[in-house]
PDB file of N, CA and C in Angstrom:
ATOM      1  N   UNK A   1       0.819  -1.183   0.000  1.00  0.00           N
ATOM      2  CA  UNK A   1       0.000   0.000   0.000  1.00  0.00           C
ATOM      3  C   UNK A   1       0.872   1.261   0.000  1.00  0.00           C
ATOM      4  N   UNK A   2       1.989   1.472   0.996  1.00  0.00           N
ATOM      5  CA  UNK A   2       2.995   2.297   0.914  1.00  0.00           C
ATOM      6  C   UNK A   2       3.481   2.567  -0.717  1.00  0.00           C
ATOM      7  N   UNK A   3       3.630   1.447  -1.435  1.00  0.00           N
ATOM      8  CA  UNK A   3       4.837   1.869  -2.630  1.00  0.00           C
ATOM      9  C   UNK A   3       3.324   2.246  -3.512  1.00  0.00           C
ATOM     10  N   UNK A   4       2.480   1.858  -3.737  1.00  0.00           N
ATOM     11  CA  UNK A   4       1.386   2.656  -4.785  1.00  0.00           C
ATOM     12  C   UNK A   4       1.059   4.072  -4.178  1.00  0.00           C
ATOM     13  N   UNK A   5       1.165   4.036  -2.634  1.00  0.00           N
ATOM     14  CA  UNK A   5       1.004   5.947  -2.518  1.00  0.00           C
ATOM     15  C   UNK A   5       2.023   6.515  -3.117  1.00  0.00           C
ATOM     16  N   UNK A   6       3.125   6.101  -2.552  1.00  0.00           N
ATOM     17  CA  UNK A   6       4.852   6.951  -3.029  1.00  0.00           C
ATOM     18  C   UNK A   6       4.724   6.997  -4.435  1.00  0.00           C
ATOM     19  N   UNK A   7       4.457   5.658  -4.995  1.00  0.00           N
ATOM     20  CA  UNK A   7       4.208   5.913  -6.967  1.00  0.00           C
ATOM     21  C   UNK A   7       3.206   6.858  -7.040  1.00  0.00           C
ATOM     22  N   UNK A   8       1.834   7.183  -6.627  1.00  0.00           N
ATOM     23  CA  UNK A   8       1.175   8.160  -7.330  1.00  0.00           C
ATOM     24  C   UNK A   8       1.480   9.516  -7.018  1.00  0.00           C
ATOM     25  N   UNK A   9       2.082   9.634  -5.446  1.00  0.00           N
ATOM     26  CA  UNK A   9       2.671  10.739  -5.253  1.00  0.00           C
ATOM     27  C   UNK A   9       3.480  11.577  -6.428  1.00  0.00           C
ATOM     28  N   UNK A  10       4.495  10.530  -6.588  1.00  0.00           N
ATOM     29  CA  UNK A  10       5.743  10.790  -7.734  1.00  0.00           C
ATOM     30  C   UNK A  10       5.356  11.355  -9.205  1.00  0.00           C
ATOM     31  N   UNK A  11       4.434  10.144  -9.238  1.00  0.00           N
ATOM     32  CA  UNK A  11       3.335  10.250 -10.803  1.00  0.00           C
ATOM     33  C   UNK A  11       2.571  11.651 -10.796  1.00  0.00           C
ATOM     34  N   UNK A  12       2.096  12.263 -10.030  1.00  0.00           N
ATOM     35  CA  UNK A  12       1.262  13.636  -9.612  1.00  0.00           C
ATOM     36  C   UNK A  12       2.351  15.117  -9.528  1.00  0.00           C
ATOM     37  N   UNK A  13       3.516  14.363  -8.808  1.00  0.00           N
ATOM     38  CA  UNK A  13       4.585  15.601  -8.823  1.00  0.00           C
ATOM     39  C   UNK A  13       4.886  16.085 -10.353  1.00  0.00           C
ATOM     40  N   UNK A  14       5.331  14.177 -10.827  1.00  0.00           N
ATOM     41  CA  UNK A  14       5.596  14.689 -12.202  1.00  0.00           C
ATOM     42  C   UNK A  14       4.827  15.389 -13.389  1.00  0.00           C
ATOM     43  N   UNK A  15       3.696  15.635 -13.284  1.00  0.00           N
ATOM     44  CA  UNK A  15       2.500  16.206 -14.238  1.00  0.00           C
ATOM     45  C   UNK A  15       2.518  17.368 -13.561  1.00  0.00           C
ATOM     46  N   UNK A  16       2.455  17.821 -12.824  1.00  0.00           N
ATOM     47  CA  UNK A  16       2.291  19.168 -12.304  1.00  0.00           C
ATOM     48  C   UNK A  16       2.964  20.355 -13.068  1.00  0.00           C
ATOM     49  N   UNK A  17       2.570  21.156 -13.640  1.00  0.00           N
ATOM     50  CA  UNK A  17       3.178  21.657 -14.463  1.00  0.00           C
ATOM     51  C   UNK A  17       3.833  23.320 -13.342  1.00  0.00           C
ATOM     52  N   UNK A  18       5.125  23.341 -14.334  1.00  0.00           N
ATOM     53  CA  UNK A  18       5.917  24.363 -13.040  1.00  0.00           C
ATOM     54  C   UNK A  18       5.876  25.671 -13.919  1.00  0.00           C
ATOM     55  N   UNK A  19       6.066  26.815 -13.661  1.00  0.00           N
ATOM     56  CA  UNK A  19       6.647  27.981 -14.243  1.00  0.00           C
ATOM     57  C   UNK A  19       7.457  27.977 -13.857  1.00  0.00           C
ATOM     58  N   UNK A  20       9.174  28.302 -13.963  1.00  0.00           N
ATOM     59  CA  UNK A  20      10.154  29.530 -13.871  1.00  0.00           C
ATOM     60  C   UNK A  20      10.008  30.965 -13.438  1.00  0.00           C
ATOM     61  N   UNK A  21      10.628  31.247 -11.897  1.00  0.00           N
ATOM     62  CA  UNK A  21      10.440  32.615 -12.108  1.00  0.00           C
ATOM     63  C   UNK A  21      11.428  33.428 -12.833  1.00  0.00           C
ATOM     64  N   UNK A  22      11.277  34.113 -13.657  1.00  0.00           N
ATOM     65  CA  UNK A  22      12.775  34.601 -14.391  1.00  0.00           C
ATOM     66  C   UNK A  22      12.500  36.613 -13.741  1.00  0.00           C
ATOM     67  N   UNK A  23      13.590  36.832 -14.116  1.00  0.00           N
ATOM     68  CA  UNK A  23      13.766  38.491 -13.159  1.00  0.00           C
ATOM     69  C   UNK A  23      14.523  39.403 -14.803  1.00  0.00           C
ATOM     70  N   UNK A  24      13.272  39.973 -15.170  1.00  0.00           N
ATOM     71  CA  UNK A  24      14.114  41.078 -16.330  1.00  0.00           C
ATOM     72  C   UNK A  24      15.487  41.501 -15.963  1.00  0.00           C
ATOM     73  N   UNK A  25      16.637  41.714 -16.855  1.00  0.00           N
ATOM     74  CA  UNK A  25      17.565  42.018 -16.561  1.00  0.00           C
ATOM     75  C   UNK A  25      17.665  43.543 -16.755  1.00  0.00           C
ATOM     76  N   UNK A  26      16.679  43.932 -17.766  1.00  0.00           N
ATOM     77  CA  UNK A  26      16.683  45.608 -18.536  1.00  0.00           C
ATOM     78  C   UNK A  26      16.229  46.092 -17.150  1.00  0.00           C
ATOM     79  N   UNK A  27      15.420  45.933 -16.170  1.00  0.00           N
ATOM     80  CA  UNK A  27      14.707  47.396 -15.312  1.00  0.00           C
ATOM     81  C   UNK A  27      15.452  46.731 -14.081  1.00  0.00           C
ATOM     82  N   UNK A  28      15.422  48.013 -13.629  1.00  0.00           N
ATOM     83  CA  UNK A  28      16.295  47.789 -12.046  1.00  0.00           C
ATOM     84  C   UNK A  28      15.393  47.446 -10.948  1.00  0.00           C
ATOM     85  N   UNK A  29      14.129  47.730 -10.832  1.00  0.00           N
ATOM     86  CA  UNK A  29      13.216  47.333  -9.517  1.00  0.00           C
ATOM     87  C   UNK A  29      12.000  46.440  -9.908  1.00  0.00           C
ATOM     88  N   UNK A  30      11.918  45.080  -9.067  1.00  0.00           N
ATOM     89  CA  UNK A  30      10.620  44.312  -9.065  1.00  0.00           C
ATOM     90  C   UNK A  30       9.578  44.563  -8.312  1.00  0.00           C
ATOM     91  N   UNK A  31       8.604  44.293  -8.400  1.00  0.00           N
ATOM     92  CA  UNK A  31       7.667  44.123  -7.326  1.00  0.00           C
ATOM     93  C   UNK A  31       6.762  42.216  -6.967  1.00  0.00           C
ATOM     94  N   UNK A  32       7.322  42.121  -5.728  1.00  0.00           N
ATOM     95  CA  UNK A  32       6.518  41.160  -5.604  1.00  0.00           C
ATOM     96  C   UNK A  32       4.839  41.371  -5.082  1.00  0.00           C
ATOM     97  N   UNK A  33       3.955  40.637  -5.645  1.00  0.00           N
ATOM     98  CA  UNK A  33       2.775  40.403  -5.198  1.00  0.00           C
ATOM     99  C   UNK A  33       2.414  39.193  -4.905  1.00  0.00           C
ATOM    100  N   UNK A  34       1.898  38.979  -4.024  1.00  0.00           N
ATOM    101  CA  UNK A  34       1.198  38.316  -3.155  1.00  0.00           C
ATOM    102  C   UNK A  34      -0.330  38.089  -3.429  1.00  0.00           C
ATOM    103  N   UNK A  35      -0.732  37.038  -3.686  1.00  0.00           N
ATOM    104  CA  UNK A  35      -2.125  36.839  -3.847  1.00  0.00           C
ATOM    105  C   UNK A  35      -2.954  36.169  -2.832  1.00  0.00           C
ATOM    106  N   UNK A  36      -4.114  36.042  -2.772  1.00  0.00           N
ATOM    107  CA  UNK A  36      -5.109  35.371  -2.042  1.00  0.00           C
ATOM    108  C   UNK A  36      -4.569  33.945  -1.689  1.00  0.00           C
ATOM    109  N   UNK A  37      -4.938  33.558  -0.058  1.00  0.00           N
ATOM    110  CA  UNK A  37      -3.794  31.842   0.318  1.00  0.00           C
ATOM    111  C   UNK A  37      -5.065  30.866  -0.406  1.00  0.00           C
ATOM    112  N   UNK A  38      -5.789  31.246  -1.562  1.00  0.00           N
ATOM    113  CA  UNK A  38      -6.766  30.068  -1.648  1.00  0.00           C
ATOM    114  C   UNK A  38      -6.372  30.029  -3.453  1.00  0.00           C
ATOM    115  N   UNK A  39      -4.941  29.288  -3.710  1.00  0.00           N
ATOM    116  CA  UNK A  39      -4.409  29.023  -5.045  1.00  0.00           C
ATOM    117  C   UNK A  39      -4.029  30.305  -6.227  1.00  0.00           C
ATOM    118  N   UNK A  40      -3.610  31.295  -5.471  1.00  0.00           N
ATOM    119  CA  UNK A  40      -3.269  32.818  -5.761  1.00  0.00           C
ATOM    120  C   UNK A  40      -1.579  32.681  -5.849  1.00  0.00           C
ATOM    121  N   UNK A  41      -1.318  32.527  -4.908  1.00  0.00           N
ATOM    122  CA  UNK A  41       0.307  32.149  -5.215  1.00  0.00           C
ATOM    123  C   UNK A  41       0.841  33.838  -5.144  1.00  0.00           C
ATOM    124  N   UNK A  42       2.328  33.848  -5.783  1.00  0.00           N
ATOM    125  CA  UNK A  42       3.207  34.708  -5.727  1.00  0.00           C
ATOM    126  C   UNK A  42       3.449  34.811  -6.710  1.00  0.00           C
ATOM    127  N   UNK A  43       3.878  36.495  -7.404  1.00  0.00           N
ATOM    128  CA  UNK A  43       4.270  36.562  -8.652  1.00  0.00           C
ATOM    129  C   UNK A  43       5.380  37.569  -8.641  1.00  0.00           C
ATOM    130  N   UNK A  44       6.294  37.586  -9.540  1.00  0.00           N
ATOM    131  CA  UNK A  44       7.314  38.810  -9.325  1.00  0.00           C
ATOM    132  C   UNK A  44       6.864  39.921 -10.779  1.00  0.00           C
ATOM    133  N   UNK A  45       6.859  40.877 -10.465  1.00  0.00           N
ATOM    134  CA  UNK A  45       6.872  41.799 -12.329  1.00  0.00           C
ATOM    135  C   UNK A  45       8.372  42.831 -11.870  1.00  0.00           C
ATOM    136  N   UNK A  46       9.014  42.425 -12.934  1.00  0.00           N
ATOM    137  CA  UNK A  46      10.169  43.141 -13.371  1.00  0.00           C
ATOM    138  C   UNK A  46      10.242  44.321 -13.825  1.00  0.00           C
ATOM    139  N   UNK A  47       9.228  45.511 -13.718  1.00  0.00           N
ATOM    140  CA  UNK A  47       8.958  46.666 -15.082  1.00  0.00           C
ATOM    141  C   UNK A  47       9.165  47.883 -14.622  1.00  0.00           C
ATOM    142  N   UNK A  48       9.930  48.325 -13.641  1.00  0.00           N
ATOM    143  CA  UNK A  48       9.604  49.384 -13.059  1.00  0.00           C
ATOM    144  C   UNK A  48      11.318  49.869 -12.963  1.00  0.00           C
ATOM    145  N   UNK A  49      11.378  51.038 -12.995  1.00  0.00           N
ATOM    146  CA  UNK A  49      13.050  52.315 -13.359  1.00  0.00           C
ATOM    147  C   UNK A  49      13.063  52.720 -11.910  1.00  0.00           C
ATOM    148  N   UNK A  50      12.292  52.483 -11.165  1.00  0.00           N
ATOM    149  CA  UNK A  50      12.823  53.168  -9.722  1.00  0.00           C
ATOM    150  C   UNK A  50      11.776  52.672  -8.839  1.00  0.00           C
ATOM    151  N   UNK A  51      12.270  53.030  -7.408  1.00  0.00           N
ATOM    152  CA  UNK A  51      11.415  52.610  -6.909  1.00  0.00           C
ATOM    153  C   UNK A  51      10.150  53.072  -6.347  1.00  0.00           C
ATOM    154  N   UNK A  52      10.000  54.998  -6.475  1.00  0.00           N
ATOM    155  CA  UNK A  52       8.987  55.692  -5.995  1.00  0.00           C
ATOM    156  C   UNK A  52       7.658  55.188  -7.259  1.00  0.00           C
ATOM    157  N   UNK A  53       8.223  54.941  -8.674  1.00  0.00           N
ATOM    158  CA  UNK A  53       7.226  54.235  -9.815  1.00  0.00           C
ATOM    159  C   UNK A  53       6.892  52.877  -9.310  1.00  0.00           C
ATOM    160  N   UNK A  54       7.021  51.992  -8.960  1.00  0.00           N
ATOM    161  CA  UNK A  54       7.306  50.526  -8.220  1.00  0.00           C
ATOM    162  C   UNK A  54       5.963  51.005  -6.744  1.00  0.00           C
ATOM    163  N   UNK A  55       6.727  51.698  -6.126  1.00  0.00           N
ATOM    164  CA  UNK A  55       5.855  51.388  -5.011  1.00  0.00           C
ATOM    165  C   UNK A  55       4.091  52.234  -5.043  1.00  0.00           C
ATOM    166  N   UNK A  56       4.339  52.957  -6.014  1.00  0.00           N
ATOM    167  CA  UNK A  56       2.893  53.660  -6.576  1.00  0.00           C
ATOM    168  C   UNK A  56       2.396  52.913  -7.308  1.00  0.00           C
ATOM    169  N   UNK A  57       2.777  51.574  -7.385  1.00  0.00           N
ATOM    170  CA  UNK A  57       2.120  50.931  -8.118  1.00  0.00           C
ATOM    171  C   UNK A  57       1.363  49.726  -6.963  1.00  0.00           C
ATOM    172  N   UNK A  58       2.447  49.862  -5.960  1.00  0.00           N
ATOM    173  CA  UNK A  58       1.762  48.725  -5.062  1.00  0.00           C
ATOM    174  C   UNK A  58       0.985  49.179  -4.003  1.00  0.00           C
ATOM    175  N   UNK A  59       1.113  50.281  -4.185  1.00  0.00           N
ATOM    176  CA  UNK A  59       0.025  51.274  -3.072  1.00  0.00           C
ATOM    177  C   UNK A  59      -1.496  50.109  -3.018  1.00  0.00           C
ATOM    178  N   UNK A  60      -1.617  50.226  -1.799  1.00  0.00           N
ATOM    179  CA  UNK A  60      -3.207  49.331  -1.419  1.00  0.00           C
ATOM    180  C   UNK A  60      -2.857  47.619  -2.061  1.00  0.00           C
ATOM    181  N   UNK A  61      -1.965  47.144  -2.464  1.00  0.00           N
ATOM    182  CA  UNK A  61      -2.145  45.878  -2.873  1.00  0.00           C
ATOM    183  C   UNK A  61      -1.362  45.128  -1.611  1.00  0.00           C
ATOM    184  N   UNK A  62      -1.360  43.799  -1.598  1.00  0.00           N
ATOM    185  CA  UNK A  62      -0.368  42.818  -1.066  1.00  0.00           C
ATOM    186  C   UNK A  62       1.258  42.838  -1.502  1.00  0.00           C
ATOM    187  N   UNK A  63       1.923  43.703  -1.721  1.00  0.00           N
ATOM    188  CA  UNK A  63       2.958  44.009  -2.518  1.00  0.00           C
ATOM    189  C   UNK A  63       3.900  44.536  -2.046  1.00  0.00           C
ATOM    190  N   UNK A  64       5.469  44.345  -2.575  1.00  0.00           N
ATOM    191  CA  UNK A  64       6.401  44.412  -1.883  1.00  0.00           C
ATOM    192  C   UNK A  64       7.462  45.419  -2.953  1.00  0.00           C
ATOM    193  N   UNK A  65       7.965  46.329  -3.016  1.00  0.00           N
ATOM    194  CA  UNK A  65       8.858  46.700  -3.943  1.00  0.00           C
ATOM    195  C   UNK A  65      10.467  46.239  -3.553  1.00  0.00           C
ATOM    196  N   UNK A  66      11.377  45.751  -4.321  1.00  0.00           N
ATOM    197  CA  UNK A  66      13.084  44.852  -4.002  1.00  0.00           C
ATOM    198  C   UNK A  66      13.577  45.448  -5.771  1.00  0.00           C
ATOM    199  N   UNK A  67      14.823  45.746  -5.073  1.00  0.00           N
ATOM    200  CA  UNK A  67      16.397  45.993  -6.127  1.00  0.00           C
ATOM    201  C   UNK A  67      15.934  44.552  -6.988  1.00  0.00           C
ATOM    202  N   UNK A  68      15.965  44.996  -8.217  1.00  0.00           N
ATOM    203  CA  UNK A  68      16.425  43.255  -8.987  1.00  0.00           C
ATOM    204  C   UNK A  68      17.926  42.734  -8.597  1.00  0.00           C
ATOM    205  N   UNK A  69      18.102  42.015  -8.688  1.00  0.00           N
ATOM    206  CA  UNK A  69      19.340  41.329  -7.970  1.00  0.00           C
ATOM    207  C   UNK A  69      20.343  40.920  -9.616  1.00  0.00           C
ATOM    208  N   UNK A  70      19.216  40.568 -10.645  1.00  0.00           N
ATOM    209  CA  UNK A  70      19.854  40.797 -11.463  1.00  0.00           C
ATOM    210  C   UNK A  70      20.316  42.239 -12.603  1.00  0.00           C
ATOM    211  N   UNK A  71      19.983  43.247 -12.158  1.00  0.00           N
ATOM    212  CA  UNK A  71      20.092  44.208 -12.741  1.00  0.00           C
ATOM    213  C   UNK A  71      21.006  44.071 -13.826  1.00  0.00           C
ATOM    214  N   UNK A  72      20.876  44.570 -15.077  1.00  0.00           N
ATOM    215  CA  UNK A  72      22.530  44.267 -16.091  1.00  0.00           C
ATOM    216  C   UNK A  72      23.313  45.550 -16.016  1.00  0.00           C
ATOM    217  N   UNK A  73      22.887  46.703 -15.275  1.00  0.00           N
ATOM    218  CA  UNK A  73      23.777  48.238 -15.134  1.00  0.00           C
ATOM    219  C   UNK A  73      24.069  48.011 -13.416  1.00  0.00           C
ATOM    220  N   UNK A  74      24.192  46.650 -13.056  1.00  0.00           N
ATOM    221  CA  UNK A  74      24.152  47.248 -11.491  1.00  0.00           C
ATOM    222  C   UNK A  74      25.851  46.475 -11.629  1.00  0.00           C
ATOM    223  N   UNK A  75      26.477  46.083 -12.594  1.00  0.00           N
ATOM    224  CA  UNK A  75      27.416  45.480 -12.331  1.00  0.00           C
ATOM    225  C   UNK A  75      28.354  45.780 -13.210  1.00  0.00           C
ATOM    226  N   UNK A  76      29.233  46.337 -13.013  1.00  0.00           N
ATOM    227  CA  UNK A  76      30.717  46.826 -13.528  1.00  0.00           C
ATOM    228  C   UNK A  76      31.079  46.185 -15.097  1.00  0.00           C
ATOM    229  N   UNK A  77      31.161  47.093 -15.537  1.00  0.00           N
ATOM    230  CA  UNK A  77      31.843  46.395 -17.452  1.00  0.00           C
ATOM    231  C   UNK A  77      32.534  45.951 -17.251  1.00  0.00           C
ATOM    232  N   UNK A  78      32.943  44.875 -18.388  1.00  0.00           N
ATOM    233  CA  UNK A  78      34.190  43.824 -18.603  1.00  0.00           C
ATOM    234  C   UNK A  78      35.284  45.237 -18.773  1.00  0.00           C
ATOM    235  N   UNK A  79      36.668  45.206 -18.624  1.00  0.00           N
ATOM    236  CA  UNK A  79      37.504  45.769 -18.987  1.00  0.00           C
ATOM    237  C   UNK A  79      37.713  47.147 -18.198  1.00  0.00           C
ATOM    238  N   UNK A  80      37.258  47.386 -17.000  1.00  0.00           N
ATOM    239  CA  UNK A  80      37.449  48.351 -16.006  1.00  0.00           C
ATOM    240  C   UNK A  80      37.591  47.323 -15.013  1.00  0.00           C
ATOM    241  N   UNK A  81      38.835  48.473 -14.116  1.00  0.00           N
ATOM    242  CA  UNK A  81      39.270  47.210 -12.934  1.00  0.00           C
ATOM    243  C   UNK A  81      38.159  48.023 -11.773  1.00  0.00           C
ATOM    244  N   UNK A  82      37.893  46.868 -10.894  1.00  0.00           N
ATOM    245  CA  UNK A  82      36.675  46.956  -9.932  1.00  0.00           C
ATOM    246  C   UNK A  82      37.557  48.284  -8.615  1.00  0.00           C
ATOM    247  N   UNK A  83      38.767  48.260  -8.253  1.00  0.00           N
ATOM    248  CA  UNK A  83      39.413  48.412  -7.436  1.00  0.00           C
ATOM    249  C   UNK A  83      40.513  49.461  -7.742  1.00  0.00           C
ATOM    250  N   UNK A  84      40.595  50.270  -7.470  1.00  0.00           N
ATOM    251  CA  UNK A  84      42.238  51.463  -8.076  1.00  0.00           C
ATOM    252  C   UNK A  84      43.190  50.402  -7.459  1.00  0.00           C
ATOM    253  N   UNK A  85      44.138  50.479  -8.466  1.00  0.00           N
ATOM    254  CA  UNK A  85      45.872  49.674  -8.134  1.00  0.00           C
ATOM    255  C   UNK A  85      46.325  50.528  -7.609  1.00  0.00           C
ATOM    256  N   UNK A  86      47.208  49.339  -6.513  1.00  0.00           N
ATOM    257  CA  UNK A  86      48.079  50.582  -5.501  1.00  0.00           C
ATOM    258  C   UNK A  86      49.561  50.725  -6.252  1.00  0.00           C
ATOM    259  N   UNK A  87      49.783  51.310  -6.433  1.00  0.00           N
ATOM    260  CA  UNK A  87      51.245  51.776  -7.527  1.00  0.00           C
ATOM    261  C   UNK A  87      52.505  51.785  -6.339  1.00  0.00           C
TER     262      UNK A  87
END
């Protein structure tokens, strides 16, 4: 009885279909939202240049404004040194 639960368990995980959360790299601030605990879930939107635009957007919602972590201007060009050399 054990190994047909664990198999349909497994069998049920595997059909479950997943999204990816992926994080725009172009805009610098996300907002997470938060939905209803009755199959609402969590979502991130990537679209926002700052964060006073970001959080006027989450005004009155379940919502959180955060730095993207991946930003692509938040991190130093190839070919500049991160650090001045000490001579």
């Amino acid at each position: 009885m054990r190994a047909l639960g664990l198999s349909l368990l497994l069998l049920a995980i595997h059909f479950v279909p997943v999204q990816a959360q992926t994080y725009d790299s172009r805009y610098a601030v996300c907002m997470k939202v938060y939905e209803g605990s009755f199959g609402g879930g969590e979502w991130i939107d990537c679209s926002y240049t700052s964060l006073p635009q970001c959080q006027a957007s989450a005004f009155g919602r379940a919502a959180m404004c955060v730095i993207n972590p991946y930003f692509a201007q938040a991190f130093p060009r190839a070919g500049y040194p991160r650090y001045p050399r000490a001579y």
